[in-house]
C-alpha atoms as a PDB file:
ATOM      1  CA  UNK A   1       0.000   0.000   0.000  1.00  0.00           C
ATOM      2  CA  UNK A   2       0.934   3.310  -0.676  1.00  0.00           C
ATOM      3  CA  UNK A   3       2.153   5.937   2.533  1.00  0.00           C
ATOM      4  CA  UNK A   4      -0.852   8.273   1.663  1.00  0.00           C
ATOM      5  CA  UNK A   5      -3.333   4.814   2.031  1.00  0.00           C
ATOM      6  CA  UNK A   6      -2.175   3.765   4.887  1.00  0.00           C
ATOM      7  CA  UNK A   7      -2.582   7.036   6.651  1.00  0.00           C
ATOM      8  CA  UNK A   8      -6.026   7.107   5.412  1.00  0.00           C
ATOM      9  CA  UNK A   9      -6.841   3.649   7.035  1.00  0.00           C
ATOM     10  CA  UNK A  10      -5.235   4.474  10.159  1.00  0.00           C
ATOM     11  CA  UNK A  11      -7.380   7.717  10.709  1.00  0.00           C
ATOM     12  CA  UNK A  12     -10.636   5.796   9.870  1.00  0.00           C
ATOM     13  CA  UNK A  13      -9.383   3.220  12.788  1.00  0.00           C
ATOM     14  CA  UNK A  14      -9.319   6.227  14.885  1.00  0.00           C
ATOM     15  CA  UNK A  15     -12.968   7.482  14.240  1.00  0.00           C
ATOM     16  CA  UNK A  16     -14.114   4.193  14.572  1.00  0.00           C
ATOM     17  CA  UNK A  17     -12.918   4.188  18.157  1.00  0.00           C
ATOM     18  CA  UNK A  18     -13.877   7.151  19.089  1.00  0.00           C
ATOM     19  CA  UNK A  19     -17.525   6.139  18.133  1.00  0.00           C
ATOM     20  CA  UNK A  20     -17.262   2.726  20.140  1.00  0.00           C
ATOM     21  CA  UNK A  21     -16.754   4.932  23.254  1.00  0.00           C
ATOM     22  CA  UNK A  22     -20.156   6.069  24.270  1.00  0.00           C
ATOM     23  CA  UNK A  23     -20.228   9.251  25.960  1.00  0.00           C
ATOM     24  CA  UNK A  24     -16.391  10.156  25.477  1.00  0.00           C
ATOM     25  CA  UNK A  25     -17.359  13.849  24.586  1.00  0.00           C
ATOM     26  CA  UNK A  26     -20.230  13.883  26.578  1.00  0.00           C
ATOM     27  CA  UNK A  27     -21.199  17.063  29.119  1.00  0.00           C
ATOM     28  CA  UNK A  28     -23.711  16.636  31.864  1.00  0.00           C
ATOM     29  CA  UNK A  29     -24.184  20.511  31.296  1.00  0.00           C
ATOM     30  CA  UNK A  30     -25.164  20.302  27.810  1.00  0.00           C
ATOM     31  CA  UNK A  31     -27.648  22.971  25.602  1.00  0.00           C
ATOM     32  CA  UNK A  32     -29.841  22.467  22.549  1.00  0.00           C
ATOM     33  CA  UNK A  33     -29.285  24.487  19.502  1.00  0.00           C
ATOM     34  CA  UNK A  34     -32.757  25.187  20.034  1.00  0.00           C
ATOM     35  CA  UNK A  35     -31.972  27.401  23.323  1.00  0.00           C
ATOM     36  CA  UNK A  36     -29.765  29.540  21.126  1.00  0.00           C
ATOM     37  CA  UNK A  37     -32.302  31.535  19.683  1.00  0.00           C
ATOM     38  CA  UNK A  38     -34.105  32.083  22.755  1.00  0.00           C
ATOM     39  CA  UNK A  39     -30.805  33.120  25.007  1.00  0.00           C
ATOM     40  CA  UNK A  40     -29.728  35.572  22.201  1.00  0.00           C
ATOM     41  CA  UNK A  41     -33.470  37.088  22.158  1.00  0.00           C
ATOM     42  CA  UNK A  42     -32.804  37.634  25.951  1.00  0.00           C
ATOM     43  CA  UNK A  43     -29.565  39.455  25.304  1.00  0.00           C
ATOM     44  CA  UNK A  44     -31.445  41.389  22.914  1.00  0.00           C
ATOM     45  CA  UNK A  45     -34.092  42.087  25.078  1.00  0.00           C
ATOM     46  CA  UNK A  46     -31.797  42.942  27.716  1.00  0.00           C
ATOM     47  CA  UNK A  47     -29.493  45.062  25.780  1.00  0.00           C
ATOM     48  CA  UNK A  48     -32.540  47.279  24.961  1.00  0.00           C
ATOM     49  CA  UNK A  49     -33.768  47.615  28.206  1.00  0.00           C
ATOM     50  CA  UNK A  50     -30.952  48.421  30.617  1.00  0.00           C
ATOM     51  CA  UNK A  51     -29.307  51.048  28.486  1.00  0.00           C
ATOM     52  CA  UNK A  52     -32.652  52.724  28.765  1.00  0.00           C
ATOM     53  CA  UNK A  53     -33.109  52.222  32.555  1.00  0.00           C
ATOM     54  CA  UNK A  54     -29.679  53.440  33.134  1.00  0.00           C
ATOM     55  CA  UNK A  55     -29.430  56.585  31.077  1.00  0.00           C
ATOM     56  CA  UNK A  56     -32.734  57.565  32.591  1.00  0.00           C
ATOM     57  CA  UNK A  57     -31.486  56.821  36.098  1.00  0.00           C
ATOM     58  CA  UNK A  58     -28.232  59.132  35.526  1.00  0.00           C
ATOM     59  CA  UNK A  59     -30.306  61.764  33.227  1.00  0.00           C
ATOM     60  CA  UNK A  60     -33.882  61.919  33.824  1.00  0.00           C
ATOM     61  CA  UNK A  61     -34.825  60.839  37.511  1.00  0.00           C
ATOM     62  CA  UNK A  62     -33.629  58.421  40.261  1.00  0.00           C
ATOM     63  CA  UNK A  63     -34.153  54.816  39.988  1.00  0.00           C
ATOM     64  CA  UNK A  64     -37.421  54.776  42.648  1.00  0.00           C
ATOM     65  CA  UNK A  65     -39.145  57.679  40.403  1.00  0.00           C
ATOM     66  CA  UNK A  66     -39.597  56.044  37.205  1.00  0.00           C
ATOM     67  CA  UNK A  67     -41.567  57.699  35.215  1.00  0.00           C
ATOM     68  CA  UNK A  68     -44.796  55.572  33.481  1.00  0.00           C
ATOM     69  CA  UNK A  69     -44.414  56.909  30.023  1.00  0.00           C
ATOM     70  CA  UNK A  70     -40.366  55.959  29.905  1.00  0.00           C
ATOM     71  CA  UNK A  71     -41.448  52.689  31.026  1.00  0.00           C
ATOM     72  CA  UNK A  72     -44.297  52.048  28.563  1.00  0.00           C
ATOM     73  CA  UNK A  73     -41.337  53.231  26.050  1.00  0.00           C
ATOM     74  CA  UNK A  74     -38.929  51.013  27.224  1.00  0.00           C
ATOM     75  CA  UNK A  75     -41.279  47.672  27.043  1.00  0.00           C
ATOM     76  CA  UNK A  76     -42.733  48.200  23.703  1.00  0.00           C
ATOM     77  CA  UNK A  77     -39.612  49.327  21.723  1.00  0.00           C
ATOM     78  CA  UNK A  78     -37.802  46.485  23.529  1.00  0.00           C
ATOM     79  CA  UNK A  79     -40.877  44.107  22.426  1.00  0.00           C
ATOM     80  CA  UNK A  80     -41.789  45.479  19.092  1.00  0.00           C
ATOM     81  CA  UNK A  81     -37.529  45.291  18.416  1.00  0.00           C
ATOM     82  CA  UNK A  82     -37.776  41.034  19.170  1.00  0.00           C
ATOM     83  CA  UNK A  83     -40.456  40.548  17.388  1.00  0.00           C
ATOM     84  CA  UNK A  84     -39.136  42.310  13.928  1.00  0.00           C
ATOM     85  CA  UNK A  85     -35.926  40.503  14.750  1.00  0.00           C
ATOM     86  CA  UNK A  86     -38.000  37.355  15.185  1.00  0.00           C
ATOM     87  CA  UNK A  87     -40.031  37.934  12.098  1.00  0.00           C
ATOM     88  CA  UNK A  88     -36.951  38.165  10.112  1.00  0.00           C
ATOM     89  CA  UNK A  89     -34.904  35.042  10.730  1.00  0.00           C
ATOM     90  CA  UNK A  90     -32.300  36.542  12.837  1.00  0.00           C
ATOM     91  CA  UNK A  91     -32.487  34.179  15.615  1.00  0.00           C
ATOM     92  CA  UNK A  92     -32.133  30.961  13.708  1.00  0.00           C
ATOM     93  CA  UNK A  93     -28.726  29.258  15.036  1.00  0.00           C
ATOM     94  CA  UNK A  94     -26.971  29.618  11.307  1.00  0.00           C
ATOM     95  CA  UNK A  95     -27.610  33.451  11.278  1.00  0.00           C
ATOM     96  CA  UNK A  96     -26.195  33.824  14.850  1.00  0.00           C
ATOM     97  CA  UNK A  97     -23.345  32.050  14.232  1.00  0.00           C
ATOM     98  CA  UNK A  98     -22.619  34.462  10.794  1.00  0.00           C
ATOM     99  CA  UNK A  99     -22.723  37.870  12.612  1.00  0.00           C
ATOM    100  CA  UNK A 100     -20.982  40.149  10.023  1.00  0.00           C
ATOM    101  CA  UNK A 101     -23.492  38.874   7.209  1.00  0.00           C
ATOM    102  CA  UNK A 102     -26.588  39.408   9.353  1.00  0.00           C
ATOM    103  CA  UNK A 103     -25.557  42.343  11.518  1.00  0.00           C
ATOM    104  CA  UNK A 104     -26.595  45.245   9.125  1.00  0.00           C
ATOM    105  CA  UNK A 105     -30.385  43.368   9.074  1.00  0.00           C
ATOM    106  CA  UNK A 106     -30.136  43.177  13.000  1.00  0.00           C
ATOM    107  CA  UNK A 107     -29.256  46.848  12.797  1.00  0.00           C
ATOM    108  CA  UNK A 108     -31.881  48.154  10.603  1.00  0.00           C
ATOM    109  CA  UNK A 109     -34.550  45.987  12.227  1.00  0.00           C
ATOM    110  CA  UNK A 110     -33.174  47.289  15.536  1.00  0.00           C
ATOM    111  CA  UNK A 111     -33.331  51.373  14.297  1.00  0.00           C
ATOM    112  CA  UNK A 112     -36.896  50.718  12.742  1.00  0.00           C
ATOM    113  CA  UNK A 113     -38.324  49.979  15.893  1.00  0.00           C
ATOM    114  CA  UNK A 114     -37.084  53.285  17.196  1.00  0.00           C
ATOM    115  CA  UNK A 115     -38.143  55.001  14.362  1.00  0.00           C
ATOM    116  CA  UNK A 116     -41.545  53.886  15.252  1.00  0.00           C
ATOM    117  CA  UNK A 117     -41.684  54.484  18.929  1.00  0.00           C
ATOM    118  CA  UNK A 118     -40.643  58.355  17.658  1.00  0.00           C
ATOM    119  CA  UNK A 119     -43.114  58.417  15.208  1.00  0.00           C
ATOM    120  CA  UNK A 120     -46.078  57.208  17.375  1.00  0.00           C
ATOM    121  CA  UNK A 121     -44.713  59.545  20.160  1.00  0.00           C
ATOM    122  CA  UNK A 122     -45.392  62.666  17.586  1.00  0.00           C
ATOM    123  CA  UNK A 123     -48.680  61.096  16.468  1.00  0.00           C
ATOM    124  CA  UNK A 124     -49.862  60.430  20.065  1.00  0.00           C
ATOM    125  CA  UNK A 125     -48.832  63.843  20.948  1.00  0.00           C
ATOM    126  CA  UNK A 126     -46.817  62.836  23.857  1.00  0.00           C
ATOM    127  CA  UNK A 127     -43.004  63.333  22.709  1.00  0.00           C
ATOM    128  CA  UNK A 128     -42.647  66.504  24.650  1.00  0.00           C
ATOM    129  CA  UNK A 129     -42.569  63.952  27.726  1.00  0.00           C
ATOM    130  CA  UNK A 130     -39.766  62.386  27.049  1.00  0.00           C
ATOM    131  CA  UNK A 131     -35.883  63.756  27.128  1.00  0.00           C
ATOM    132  CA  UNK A 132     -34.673  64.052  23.882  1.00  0.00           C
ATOM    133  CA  UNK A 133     -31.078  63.522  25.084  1.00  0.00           C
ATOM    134  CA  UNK A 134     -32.400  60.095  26.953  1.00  0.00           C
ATOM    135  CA  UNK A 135     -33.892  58.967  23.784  1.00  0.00           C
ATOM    136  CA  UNK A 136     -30.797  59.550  21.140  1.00  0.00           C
ATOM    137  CA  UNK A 137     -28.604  57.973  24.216  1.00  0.00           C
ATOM    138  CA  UNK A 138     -30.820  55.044  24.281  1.00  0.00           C
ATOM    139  CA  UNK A 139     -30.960  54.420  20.341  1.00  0.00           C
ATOM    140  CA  UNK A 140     -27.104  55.107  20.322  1.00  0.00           C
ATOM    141  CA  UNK A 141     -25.942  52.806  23.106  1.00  0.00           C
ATOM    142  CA  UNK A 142     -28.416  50.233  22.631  1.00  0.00           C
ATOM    143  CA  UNK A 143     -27.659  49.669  18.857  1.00  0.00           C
ATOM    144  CA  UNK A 144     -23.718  49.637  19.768  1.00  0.00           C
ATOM    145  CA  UNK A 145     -24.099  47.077  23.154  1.00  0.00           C
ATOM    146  CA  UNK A 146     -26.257  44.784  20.653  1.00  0.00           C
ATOM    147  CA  UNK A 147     -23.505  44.894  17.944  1.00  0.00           C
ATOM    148  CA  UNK A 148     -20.844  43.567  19.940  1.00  0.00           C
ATOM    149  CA  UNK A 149     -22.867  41.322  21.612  1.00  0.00           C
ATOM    150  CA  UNK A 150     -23.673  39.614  18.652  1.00  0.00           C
ATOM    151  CA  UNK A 151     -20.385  39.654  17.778  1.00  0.00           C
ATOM    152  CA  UNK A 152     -19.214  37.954  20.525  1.00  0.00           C
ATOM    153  CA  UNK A 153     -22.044  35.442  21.322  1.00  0.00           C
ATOM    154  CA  UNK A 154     -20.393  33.192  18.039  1.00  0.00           C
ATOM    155  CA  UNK A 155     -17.409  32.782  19.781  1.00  0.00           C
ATOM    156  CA  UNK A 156     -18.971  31.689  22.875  1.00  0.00           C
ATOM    157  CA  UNK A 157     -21.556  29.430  20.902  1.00  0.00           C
ATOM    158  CA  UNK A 158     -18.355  27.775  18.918  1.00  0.00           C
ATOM    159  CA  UNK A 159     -15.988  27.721  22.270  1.00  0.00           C
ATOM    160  CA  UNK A 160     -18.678  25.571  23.751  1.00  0.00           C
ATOM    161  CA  UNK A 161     -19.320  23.275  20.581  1.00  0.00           C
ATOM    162  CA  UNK A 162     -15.707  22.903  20.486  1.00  0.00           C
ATOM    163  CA  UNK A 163     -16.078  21.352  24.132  1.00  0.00           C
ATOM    164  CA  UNK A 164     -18.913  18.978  23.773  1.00  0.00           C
ATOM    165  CA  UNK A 165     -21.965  21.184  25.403  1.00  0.00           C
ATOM    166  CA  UNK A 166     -23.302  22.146  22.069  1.00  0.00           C
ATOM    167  CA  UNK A 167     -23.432  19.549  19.323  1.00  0.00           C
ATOM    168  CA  UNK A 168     -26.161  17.799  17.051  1.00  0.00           C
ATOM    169  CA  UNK A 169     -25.745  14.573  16.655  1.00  0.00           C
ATOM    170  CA  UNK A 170     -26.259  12.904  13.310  1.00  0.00           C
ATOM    171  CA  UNK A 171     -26.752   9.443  12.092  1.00  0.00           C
ATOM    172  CA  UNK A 172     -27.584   8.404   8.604  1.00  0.00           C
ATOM    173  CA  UNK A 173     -29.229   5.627   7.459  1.00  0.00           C
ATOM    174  CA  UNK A 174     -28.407   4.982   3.691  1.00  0.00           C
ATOM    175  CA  UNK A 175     -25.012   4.281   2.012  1.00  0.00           C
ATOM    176  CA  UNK A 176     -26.013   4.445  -1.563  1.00  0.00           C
ATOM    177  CA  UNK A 177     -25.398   7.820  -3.277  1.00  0.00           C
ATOM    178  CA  UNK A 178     -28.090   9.683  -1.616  1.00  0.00           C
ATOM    179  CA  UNK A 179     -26.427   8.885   1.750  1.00  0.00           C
ATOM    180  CA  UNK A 180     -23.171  10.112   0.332  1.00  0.00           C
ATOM    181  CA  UNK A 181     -24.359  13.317  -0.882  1.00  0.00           C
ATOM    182  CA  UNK A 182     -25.506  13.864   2.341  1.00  0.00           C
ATOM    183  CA  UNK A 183     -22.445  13.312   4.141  1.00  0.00           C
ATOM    184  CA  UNK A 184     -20.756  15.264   1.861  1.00  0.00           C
ATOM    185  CA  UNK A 185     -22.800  18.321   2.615  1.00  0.00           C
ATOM    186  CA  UNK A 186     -22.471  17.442   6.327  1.00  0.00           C
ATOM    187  CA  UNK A 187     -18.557  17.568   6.059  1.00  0.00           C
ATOM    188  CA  UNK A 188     -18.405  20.366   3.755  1.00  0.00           C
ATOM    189  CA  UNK A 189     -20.534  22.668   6.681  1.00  0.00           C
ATOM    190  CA  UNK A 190     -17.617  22.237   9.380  1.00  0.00           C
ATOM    191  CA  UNK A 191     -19.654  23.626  11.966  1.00  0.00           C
ATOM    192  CA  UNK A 192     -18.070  22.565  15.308  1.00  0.00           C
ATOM    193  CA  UNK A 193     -21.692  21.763  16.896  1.00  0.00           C
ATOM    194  CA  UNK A 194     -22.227  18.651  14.019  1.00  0.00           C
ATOM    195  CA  UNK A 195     -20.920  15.743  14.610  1.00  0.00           C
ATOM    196  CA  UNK A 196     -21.880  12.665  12.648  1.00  0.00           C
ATOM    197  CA  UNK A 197     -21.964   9.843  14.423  1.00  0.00           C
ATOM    198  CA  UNK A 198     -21.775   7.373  11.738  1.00  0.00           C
ATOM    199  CA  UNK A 199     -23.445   5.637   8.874  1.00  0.00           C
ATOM    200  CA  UNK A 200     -26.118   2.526   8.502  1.00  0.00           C
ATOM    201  CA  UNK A 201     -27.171   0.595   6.281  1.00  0.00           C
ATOM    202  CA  UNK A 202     -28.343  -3.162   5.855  1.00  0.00           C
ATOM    203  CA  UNK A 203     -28.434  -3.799   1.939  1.00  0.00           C
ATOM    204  CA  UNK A 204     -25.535  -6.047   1.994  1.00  0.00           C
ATOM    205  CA  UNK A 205     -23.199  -6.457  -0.822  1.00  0.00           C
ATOM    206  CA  UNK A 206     -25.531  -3.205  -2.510  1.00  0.00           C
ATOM    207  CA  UNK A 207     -23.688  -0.818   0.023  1.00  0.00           C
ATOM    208  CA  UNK A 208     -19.751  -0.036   0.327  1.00  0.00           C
ATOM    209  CA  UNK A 209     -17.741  -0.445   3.167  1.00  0.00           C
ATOM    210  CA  UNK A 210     -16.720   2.553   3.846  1.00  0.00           C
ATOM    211  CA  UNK A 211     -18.432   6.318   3.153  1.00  0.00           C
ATOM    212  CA  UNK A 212     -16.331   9.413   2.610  1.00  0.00           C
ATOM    213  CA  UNK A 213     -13.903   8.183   5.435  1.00  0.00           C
ATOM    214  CA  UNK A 214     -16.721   7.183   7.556  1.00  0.00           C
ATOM    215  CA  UNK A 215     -17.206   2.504   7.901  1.00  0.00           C
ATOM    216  CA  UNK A 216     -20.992   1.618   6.782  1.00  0.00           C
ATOM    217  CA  UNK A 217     -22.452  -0.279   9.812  1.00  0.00           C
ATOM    218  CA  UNK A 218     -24.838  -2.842   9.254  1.00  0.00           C
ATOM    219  CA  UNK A 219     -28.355  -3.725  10.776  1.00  0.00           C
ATOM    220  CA  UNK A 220     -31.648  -1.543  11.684  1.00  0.00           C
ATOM    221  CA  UNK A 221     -31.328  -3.289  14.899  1.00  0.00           C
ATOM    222  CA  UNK A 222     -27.826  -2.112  15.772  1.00  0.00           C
ATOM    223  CA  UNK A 223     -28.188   1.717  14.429  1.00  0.00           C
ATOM    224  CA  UNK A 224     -30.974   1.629  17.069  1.00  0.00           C
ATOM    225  CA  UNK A 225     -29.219   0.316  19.592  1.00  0.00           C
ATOM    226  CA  UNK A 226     -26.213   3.041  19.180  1.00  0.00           C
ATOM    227  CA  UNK A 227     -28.562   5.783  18.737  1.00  0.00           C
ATOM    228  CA  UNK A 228     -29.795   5.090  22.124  1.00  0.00           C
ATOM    229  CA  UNK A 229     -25.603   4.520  23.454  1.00  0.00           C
ATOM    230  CA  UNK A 230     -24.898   7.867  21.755  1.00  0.00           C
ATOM    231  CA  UNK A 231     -27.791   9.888  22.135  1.00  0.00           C
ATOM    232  CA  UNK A 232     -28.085  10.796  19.070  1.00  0.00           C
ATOM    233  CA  UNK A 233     -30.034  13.705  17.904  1.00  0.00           C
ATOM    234  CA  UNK A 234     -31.095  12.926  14.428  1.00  0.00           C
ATOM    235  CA  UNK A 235     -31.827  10.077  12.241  1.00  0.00           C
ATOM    236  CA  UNK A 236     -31.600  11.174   8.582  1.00  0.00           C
ATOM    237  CA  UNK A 237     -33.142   8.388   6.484  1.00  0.00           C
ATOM    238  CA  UNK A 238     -30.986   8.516   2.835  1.00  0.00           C
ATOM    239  CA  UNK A 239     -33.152   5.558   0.747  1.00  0.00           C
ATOM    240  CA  UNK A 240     -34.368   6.011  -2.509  1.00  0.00           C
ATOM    241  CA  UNK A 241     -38.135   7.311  -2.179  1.00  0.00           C
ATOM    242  CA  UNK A 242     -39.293   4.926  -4.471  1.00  0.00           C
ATOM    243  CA  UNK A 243     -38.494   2.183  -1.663  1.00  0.00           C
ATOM    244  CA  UNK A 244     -41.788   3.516   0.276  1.00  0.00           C
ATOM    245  CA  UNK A 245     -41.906   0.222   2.144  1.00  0.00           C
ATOM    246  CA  UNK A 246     -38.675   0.078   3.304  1.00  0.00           C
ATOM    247  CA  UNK A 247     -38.548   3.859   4.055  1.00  0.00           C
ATOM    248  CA  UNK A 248     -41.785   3.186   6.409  1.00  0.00           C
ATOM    249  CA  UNK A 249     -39.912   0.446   7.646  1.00  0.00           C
ATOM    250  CA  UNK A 250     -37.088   2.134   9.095  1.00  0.00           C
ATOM    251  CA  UNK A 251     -38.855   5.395  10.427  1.00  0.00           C
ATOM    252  CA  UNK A 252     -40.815   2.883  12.307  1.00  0.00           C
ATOM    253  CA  UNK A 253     -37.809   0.935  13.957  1.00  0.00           C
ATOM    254  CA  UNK A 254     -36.267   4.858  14.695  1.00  0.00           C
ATOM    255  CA  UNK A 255     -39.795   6.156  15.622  1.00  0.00           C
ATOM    256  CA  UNK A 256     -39.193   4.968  19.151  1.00  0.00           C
ATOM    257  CA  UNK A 257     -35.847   6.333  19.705  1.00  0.00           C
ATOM    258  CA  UNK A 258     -35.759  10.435  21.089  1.00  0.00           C
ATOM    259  CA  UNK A 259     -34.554  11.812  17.943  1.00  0.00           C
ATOM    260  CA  UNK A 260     -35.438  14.025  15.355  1.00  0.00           C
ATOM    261  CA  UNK A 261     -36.209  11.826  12.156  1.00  0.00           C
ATOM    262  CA  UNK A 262     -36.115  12.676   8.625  1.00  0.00           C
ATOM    263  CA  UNK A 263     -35.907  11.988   5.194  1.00  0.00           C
ATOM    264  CA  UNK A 264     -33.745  13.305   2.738  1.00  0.00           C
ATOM    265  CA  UNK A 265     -34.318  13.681  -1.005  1.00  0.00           C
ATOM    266  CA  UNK A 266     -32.870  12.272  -3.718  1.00  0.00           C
ATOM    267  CA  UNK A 267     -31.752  15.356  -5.598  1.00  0.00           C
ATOM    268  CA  UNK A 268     -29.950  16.452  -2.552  1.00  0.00           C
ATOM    269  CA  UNK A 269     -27.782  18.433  -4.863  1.00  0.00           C
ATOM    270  CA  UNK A 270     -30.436  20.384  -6.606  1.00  0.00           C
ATOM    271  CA  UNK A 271     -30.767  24.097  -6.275  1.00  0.00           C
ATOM    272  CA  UNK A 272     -34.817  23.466  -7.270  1.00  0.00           C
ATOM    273  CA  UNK A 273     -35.573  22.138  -3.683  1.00  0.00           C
ATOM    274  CA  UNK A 274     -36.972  25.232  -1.902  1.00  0.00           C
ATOM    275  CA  UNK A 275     -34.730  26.424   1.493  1.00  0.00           C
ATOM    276  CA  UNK A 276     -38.124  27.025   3.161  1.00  0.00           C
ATOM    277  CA  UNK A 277     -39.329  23.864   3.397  1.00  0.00           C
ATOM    278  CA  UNK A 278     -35.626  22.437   5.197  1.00  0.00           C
ATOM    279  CA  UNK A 279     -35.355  21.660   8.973  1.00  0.00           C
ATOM    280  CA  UNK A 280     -33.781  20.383  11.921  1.00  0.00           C
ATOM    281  CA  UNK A 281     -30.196  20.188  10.119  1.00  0.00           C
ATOM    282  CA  UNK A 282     -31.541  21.543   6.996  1.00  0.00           C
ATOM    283  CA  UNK A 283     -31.648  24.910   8.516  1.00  0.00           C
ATOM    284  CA  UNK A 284     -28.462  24.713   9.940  1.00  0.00           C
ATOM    285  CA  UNK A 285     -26.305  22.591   7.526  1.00  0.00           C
ATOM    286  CA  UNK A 286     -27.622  23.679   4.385  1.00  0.00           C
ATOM    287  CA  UNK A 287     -28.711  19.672   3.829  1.00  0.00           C
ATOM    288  CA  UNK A 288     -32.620  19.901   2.483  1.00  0.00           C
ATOM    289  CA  UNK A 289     -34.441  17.032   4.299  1.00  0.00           C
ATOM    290  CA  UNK A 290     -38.008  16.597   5.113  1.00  0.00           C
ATOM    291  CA  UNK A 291     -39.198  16.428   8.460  1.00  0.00           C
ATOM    292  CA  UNK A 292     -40.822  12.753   9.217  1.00  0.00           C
ATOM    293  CA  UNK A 293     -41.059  13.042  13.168  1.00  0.00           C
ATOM    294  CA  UNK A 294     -39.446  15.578  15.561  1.00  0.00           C
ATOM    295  CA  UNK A 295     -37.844  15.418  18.368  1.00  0.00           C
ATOM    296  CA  UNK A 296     -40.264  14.744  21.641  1.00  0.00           C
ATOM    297  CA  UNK A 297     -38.689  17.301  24.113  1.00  0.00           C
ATOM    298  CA  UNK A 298     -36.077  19.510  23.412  1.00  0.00           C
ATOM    299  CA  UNK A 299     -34.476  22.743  24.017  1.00  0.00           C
ATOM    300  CA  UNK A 300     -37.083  24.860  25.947  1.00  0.00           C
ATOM    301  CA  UNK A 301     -39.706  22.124  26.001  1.00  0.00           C
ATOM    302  CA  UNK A 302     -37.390  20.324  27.982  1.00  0.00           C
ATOM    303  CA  UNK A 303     -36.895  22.829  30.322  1.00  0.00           C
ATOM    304  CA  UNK A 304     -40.407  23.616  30.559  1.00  0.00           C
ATOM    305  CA  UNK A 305     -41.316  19.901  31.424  1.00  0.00           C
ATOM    306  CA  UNK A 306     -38.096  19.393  33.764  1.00  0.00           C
ATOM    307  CA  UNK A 307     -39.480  22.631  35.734  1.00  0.00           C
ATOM    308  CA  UNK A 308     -43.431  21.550  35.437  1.00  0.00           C
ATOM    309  CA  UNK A 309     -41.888  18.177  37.178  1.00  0.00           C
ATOM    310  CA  UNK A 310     -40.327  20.195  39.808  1.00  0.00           C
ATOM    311  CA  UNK A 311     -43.035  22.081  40.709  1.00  0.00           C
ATOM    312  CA  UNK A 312     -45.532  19.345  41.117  1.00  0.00           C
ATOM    313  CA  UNK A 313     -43.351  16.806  42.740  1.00  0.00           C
ATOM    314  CA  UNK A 314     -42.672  19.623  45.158  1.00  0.00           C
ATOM    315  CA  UNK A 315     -46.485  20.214  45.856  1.00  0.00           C
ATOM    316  CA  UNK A 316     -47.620  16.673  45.917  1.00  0.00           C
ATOM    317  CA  UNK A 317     -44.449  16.341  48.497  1.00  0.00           C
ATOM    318  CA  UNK A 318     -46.375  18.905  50.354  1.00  0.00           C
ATOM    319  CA  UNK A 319     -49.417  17.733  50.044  1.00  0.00           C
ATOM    320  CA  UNK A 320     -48.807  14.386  51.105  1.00  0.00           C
ATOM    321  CA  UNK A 321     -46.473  15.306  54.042  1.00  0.00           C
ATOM    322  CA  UNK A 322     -47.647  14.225  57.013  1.00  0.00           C
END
């Protein structure tokens, strides 16, 4: 064999290993790309806000005489500002994570909603209320505390992939050519949160060995079972869609595993299939697949339900104390 070969077998023995060790880059502290959106909306929200409150406190009035009308400002320019930003796209994880292409958007969404809080304050009547010096502070260091916030947040968000707490998880079921299209694009991304976890499939002598680096593992049975070891997070199903059987086969062997599960075209190489109607990785990876079944509880459902268990364990505790 040739130096170059035998390098390339030797780092495919390495992945391999690393996949047989369940949980080697696993976090007990770990959080969903979902949350991403929502903790950068916060920042957003908060960024508006407490510039506001502060400027007024130095400017306007003490802390304990807060005026009604500021505060009535304050919330809806703050609310009106997340929910143009919201509107827009800007809190989807691939737009965080690309600040410098999607911070002049931010930034015009951002000075809209103050344009519109002016503009109802001279409809209303009621802009000789306010401090004109508060409100050009406000816009001013509101608009510069949100600019380098979202230029820092990517750093954070790719620190923390880089160190296991943010990752997606991706298996693939399908080693024909679909499968290595798909793996392809998956590669090609090198986001630090994706991490696929391997490759599946059970047609025998019809599938290679070996995909783009990665070894084909055989057997429904056993992609199930290290789904489960490796908590995955999504089960991408690469079959041909005229195998409808099989296809319903396989989402119902994966159907009971906690995963996001879904199927991904044929032409995954086309520029005809539409970018609105990708999900899950779609979004994130630029990988068009169809959503078949998503995950049960994740990002802030999963907090929600881990907090509604909480609070009614902790009543029925007191309930039934005697």
């Amino acid at each position: 064999d040739q130096p170059g070969q035998n390098e390339h077998k030797i780092e495919n023995i390495s992945v391999t290993k690393s996949l047989d060790q369940p949980g080697q880059t696993e976090h007990k502290f770990a959080i969903s790309r979902q949350m991403l959106g929502g903790c950068v909306a916060i920042f957003d929200f908060l960024s508006l806000s407490l510039p506001a409150l502060w400027i007024y406190t130095l400017y306007v009035g003490s802390a304990a005489e807060y005026s009604h009308p500021y505060l009535v400002a304050i919330a809806f320019l703050s609310s009106l500002a997340l929910l143009l930003l919201a509107f827009g796209g800007l809190y989807k994880c691939n737009r965080i994570t690309r600040p410098f292409r999607h911070l002049p958007r931010v930034l015009s969404l951002v000075s809209i909603a103050f344009l519109v809080l002016i503009a109802l304050g001279f409809l209303l009547k009621v802009s000789n209320e306010f401090s004109r010096v508060w409100m050009v502070s406000w816009a001013i260091s509101s608009i510069a505390l949100i600019s380098v916030l979202r230029v820092l947040v990517p750093k954070v968000i790719r620190n923390l992939a880089r160190k296991g707490q943010i990752s997606r998880k991706i298996l693939v079921f399908g080693a024909g050519q679909q499968g290595a299209d798909l793996v392809r694009r998956i590669q090609r991304s090198k986001e630090p949160w994706t991490r696929l976890l391997g490759v599946f499939d059970d047609r025998g002598t019809r599938s290679a060995d070996e995909l783009e680096g990665l070894p084909v593992r055989e057997g429904l049975e056993e992609m199930v079972r290290f789904a489960r070891e490796h908590r995955a997070d999504e089960i991408v199903v690469a079959l041909p869609w005229s195998a409808e059987n099989r296809i319903l086969e396989v989402v119902r062997a994966v159907s009971v595993l906690p995963a996001q599960i879904s199927l991904c075209p044929e032409l995954t190489h086309s520029k005809l299939l539409r970018p609105e109607v990708w999900v899950g990785s779609g979004v994130d990876h630029d990988m068009p697949v169809l959503p078949v079944l998503e995950k049960p509880v994740d990002g802030w459902s999963a907090i929600a339900k881990q907090s509604f268990d909480l609070v009614v364990g902790g009543l029925l505790t007191l309930v039934t104390f005697p």
